[in-house]
Protein backbone atom coordinates (compact mmCIF):
# COMPACT_ATOMS: atom_id res chain seq x y z
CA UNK A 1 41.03 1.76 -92.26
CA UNK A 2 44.16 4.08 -90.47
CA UNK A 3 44.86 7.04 -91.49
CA UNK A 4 47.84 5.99 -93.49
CA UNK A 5 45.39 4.07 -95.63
CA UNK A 6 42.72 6.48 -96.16
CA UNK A 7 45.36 9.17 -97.22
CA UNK A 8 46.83 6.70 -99.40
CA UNK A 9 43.72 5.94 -100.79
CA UNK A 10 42.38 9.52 -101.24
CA UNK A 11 46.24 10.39 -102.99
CA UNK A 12 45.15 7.17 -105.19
CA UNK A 13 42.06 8.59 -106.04
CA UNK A 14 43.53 12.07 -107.12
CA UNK A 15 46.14 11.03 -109.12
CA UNK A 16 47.94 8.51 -111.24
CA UNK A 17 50.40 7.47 -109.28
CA UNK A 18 53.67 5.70 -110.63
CA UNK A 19 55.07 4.91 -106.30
CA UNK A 20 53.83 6.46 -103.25
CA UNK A 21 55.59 6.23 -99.94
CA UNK A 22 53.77 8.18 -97.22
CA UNK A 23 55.00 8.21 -93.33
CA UNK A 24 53.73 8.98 -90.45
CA UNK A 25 56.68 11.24 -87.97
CA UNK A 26 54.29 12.07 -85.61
CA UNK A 27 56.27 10.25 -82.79
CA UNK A 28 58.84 12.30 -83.70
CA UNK A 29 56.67 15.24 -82.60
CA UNK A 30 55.01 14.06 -78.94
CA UNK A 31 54.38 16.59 -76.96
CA UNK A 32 54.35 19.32 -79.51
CA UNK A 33 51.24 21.80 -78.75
CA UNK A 34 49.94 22.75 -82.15
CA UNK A 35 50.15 18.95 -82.72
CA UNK A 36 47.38 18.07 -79.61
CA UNK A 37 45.26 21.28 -80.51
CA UNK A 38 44.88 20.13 -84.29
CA UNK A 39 44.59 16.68 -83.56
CA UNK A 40 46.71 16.09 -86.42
CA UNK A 41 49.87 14.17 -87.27
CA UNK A 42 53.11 15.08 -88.97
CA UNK A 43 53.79 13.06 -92.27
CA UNK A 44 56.31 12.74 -94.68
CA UNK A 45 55.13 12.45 -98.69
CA UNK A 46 56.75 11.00 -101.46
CA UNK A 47 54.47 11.09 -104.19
CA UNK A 48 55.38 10.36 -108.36
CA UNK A 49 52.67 11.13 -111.03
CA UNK A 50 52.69 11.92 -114.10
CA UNK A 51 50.00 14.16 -113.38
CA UNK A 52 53.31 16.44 -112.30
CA UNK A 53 55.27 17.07 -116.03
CA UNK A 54 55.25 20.64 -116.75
CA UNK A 55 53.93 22.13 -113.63
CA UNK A 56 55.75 23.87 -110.73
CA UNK A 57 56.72 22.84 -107.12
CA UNK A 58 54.23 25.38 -106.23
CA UNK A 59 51.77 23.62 -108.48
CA UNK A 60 52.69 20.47 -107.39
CA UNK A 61 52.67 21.11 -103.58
CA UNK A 62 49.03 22.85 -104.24
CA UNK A 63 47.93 20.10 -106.08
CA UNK A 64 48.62 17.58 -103.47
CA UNK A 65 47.25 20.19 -100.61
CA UNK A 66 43.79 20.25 -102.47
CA UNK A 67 43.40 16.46 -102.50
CA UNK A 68 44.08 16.53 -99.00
CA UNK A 69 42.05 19.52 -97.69
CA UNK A 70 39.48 17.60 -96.04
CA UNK A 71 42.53 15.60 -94.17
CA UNK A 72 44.19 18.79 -93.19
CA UNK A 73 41.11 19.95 -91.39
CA UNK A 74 41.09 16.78 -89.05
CA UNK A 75 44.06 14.63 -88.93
CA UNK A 76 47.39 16.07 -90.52
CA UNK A 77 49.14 18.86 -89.00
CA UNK A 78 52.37 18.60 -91.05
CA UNK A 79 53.17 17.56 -94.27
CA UNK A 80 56.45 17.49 -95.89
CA UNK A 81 55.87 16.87 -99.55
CA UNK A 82 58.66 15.60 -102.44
CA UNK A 83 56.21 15.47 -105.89
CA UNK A 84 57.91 14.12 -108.73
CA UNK A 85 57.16 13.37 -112.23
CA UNK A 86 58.66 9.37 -113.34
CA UNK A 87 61.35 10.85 -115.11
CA UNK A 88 62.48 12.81 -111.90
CA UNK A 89 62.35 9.78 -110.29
CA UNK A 90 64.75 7.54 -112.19
């Protein structure tokens, strides 16, 4: 499994997700140093639960960031995250 996949697939497990569009930018960042010291990737997030309805960005973004912790540790550097509910969506 890439790492695409297993993010996707621990996002899937976290939430109830409605779509999900996750990409990785990381070419976009060769060469960077933080990005070769972490060993991580920069991604871009797209992410629409209804787990989402009544809570904050802040909530949101911290809600994705815990599902993810173990990721951040190891293979994402940068994540840009847009966390809607469906109704935001439409």
């Amino acid at each position: 499994m890439n790492t695409i996949d297993k993010l996707k697939y621990t996002l899937h497990q976290s939430f109830k997700i409605h779509h999900l569009e996750l990409i990785d930018e990381s070419f976009k960042h060769a060469g960077h140093a933080e990005a070769k010291l972490s060993g991580g990737g920069h991604f871009q997030l797209l992410i629409v639960s209804s787990d989402f309805t009544g809570k904050t960005l802040v909530q949101r973004h911290r809600m994705v960031n815990d599902a993810l912790k173990e990721q951040f540790r190891s293979v994402i550097h940068a994540l840009s995250i847009r966390a809607l509910t469906p109704e935001e969506r439409q």
